[in-house]
C-alpha atoms as a PDB file:
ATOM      1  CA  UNK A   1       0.446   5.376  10.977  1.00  0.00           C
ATOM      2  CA  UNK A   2       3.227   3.419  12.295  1.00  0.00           C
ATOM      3  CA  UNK A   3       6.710   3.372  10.122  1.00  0.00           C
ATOM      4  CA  UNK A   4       9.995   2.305   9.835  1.00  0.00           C
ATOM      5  CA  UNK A   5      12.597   5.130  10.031  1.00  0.00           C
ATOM      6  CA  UNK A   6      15.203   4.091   7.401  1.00  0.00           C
ATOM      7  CA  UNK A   7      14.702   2.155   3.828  1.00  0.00           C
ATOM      8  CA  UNK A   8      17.021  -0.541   4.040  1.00  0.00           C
ATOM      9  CA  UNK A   9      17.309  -3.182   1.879  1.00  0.00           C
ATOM     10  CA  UNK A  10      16.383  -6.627   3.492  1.00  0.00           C
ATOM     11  CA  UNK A  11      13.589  -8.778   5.358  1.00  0.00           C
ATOM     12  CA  UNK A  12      10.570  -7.673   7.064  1.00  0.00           C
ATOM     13  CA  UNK A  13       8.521  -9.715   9.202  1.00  0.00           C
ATOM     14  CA  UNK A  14       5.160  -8.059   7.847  1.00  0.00           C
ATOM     15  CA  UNK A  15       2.925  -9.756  10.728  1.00  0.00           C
ATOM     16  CA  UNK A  16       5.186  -8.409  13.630  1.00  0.00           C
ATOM     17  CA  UNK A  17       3.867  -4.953  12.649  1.00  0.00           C
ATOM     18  CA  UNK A  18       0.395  -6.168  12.864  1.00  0.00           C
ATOM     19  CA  UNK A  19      -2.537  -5.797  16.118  1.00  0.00           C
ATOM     20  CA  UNK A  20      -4.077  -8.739  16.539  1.00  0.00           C
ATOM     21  CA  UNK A  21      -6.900  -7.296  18.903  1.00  0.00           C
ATOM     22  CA  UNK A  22      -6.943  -3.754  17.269  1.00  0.00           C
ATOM     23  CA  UNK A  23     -10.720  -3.573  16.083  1.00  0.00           C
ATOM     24  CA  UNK A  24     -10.485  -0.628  14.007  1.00  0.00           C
ATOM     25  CA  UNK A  25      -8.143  -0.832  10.096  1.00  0.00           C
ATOM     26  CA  UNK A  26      -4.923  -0.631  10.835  1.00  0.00           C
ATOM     27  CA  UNK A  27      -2.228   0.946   7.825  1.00  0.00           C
ATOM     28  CA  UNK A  28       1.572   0.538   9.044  1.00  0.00           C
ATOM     29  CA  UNK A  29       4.198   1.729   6.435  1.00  0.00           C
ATOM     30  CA  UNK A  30       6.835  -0.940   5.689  1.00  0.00           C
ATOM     31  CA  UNK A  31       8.613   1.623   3.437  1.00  0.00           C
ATOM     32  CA  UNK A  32       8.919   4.555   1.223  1.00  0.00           C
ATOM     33  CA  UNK A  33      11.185   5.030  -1.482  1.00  0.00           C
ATOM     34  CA  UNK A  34      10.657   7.789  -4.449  1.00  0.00           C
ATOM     35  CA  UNK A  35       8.156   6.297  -6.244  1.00  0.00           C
ATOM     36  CA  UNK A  36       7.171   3.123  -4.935  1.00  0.00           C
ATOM     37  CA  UNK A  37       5.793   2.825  -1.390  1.00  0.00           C
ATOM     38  CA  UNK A  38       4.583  -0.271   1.016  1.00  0.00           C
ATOM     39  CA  UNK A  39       2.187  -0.971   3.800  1.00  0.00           C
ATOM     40  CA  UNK A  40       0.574  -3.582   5.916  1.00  0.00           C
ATOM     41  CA  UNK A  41      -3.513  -3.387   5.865  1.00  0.00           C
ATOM     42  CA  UNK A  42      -5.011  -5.093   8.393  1.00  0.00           C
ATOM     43  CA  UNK A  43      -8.695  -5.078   8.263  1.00  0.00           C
ATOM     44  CA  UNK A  44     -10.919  -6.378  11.402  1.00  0.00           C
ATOM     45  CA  UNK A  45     -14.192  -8.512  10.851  1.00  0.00           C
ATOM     46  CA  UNK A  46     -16.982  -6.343   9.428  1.00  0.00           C
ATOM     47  CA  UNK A  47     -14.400  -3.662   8.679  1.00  0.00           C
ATOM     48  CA  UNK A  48     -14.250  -1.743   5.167  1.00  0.00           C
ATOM     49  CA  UNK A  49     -12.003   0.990   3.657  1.00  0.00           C
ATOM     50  CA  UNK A  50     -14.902   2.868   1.373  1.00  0.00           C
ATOM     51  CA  UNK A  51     -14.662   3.521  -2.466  1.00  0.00           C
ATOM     52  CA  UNK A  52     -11.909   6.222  -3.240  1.00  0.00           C
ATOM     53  CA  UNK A  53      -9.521   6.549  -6.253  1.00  0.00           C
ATOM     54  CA  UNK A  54      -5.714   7.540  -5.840  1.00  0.00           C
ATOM     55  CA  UNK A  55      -5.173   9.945  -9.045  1.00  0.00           C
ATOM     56  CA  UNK A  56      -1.333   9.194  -9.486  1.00  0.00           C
ATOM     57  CA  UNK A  57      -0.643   5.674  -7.835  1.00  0.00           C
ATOM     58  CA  UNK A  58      -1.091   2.278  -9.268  1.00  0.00           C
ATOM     59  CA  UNK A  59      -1.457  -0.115  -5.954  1.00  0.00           C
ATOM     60  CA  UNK A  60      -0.983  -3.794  -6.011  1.00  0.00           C
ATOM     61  CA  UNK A  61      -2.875  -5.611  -2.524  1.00  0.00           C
ATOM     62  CA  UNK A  62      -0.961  -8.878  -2.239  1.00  0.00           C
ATOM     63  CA  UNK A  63      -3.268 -10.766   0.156  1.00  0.00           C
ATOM     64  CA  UNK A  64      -1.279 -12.454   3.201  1.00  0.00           C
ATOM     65  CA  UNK A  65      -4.233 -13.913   5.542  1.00  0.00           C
ATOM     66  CA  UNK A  66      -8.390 -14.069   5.395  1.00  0.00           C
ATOM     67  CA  UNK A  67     -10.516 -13.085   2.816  1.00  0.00           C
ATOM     68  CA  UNK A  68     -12.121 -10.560   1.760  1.00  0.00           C
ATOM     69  CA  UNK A  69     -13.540  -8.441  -0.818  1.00  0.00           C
ATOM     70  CA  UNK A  70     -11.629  -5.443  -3.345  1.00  0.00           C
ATOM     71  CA  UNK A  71     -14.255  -3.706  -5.598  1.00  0.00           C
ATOM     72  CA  UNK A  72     -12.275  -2.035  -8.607  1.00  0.00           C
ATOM     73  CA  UNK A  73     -14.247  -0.057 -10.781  1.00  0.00           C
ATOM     74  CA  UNK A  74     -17.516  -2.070 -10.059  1.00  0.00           C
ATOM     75  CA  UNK A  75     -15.834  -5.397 -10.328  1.00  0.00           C
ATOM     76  CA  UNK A  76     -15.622  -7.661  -7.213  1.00  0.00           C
ATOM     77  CA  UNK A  77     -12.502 -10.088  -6.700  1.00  0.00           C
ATOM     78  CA  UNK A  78     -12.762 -12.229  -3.488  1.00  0.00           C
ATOM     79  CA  UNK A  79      -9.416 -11.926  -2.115  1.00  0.00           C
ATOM     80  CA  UNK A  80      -7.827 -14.652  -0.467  1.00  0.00           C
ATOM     81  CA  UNK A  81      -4.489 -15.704   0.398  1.00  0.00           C
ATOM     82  CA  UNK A  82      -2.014 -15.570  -2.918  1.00  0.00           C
ATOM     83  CA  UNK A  83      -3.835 -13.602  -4.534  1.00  0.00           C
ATOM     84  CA  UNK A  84      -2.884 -10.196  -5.820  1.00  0.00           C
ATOM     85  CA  UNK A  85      -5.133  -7.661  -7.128  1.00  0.00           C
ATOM     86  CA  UNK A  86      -3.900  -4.708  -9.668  1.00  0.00           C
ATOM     87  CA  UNK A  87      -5.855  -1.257  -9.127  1.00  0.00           C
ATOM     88  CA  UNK A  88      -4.649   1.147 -11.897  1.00  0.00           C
ATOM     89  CA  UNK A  89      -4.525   4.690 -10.839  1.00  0.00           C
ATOM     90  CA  UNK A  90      -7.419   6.526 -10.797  1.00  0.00           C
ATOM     91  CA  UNK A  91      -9.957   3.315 -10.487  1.00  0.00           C
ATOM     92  CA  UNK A  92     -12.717   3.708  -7.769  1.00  0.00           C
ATOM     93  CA  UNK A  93     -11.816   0.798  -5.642  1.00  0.00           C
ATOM     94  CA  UNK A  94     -13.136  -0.377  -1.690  1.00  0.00           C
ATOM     95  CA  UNK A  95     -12.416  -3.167   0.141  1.00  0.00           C
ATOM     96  CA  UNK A  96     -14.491  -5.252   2.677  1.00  0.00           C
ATOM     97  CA  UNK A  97     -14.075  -7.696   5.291  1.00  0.00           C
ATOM     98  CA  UNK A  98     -17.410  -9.645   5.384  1.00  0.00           C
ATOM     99  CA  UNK A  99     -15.149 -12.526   7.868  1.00  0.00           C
ATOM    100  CA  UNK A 100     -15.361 -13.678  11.092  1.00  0.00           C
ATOM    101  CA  UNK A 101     -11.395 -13.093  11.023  1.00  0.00           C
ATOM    102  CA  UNK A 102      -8.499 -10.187   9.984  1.00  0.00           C
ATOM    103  CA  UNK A 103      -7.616  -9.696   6.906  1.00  0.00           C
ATOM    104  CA  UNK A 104      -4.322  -8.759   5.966  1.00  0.00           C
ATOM    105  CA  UNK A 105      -2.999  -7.505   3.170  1.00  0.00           C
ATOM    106  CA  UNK A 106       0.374  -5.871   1.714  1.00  0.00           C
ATOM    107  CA  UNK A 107      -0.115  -2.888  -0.910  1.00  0.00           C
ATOM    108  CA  UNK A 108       2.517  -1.801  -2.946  1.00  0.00           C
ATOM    109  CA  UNK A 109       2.021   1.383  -4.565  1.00  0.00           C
ATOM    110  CA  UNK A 110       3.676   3.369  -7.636  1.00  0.00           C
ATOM    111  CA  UNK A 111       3.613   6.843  -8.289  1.00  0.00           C
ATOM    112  CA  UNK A 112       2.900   7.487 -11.815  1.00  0.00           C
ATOM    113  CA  UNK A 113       5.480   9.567 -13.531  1.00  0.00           C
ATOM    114  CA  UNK A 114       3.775  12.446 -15.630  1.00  0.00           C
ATOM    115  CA  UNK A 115       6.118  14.627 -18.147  1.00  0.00           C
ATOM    116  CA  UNK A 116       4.965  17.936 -15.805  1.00  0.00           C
ATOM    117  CA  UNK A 117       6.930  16.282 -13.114  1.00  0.00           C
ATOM    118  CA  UNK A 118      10.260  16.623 -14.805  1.00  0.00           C
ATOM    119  CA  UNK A 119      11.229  19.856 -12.711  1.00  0.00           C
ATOM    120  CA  UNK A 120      10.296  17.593  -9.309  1.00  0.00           C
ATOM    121  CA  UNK A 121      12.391  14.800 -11.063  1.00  0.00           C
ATOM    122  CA  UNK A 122      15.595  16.623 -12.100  1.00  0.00           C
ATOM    123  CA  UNK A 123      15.611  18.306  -8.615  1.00  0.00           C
ATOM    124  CA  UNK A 124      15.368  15.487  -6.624  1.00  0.00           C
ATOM    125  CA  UNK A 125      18.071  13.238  -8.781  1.00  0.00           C
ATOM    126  CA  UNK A 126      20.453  16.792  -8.107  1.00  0.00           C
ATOM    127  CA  UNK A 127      19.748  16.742  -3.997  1.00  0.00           C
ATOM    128  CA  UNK A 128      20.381  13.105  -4.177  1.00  0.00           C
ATOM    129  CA  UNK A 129      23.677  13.966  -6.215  1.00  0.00           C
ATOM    130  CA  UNK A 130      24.504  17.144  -3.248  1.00  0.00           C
ATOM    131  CA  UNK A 131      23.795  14.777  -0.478  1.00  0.00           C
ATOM    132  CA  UNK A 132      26.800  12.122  -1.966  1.00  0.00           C
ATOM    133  CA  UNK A 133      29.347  14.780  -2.804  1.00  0.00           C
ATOM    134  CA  UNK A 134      29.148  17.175   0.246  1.00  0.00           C
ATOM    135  CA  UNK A 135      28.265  14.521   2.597  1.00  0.00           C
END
C-alpha cells in the first residue's frame, strides 16, 4: 500500500495515485490522522473486495468514477459517481465491480472512540503535548 509520508493540510490529486492498467484492487493511503483515515480504491472490471466487517471504523466510499456495487448488511446500493455510501462499524459489507471499466472510489474512515480507550487517548494527547514543548 502506497502512502504519503506527511499529513499536510491541502489538495490531493486523488487520480494521480491511481494504475490505470493495474488489473488487480489497488488501496493507496491519501492520509492518516488519529482517528480518521483516507484511501483511494481502485477496483478493475470483474474485481471484488469480499464481505468483511471493520469492528471499530465507520467508512464512508465517496464514489469518483464507474459503477459498481457496495453490499451493506445484505442491502445492495449501485454506486455511481456522487454517490456516497455510509457503512457503520461493524456492518458486513463487499463491494463489486460487475463493469467493463475501473471503479474508483475514496473511503474515509473513523475510528470509533470507546470509553476503554481513555488510557490510549490521554497518552497520546500527552506525547503530542512532549513532542511541542521539548521539540
Amino acid at each position: 500500500m502506497m502512502e504519503l509520508e506527511t499529513l499536510q493540510a491541502g489538495q490531493i490529486n486523488v487520480f494521480s495515485y491511481r494504475n490505470v492498467h493495474a488489473r488487480d484492487v489497488q488501496l493507496v493511503r491519501l492520509f492518516a490522522g488519529e482517528e480518521l483515515h483516507a484511501y483511494l480504491l481502485v477496483v478493475p472490471p470483474g474485481g471484488a473486495i469480499e464481505s468483511h466487517a471493520h469492528e471499530n471504523k465507520h467508512e464512508l466510499f465517496d464514489i469518483l468514477e464507474g459503477e459498481g456495487i457496495i453490499e451493506v448488511d445484505g442491502r445492495s446500493v449501485v454506486s455511481a459517481p456522487g454517490r456516497c455510501v455510509f457503512v457503520p462499524a461493524g456492518s458486513a459489507h463487499s463491494l463489486h465491480n460487475e463493469s467493463e471499466a475501473l471503479w474508483t472510489l475514496r473511503i474515509t474512515c473513523q475510528e470509533r472512540v470507546y470509553p476503554r480507550h481513555l488510557g490510549k487517548l490521554i497518552g497520546r494527547a500527552i506525547r503530542k503535548r512532549m513532542t511541542r514543548w521539548i521539540g
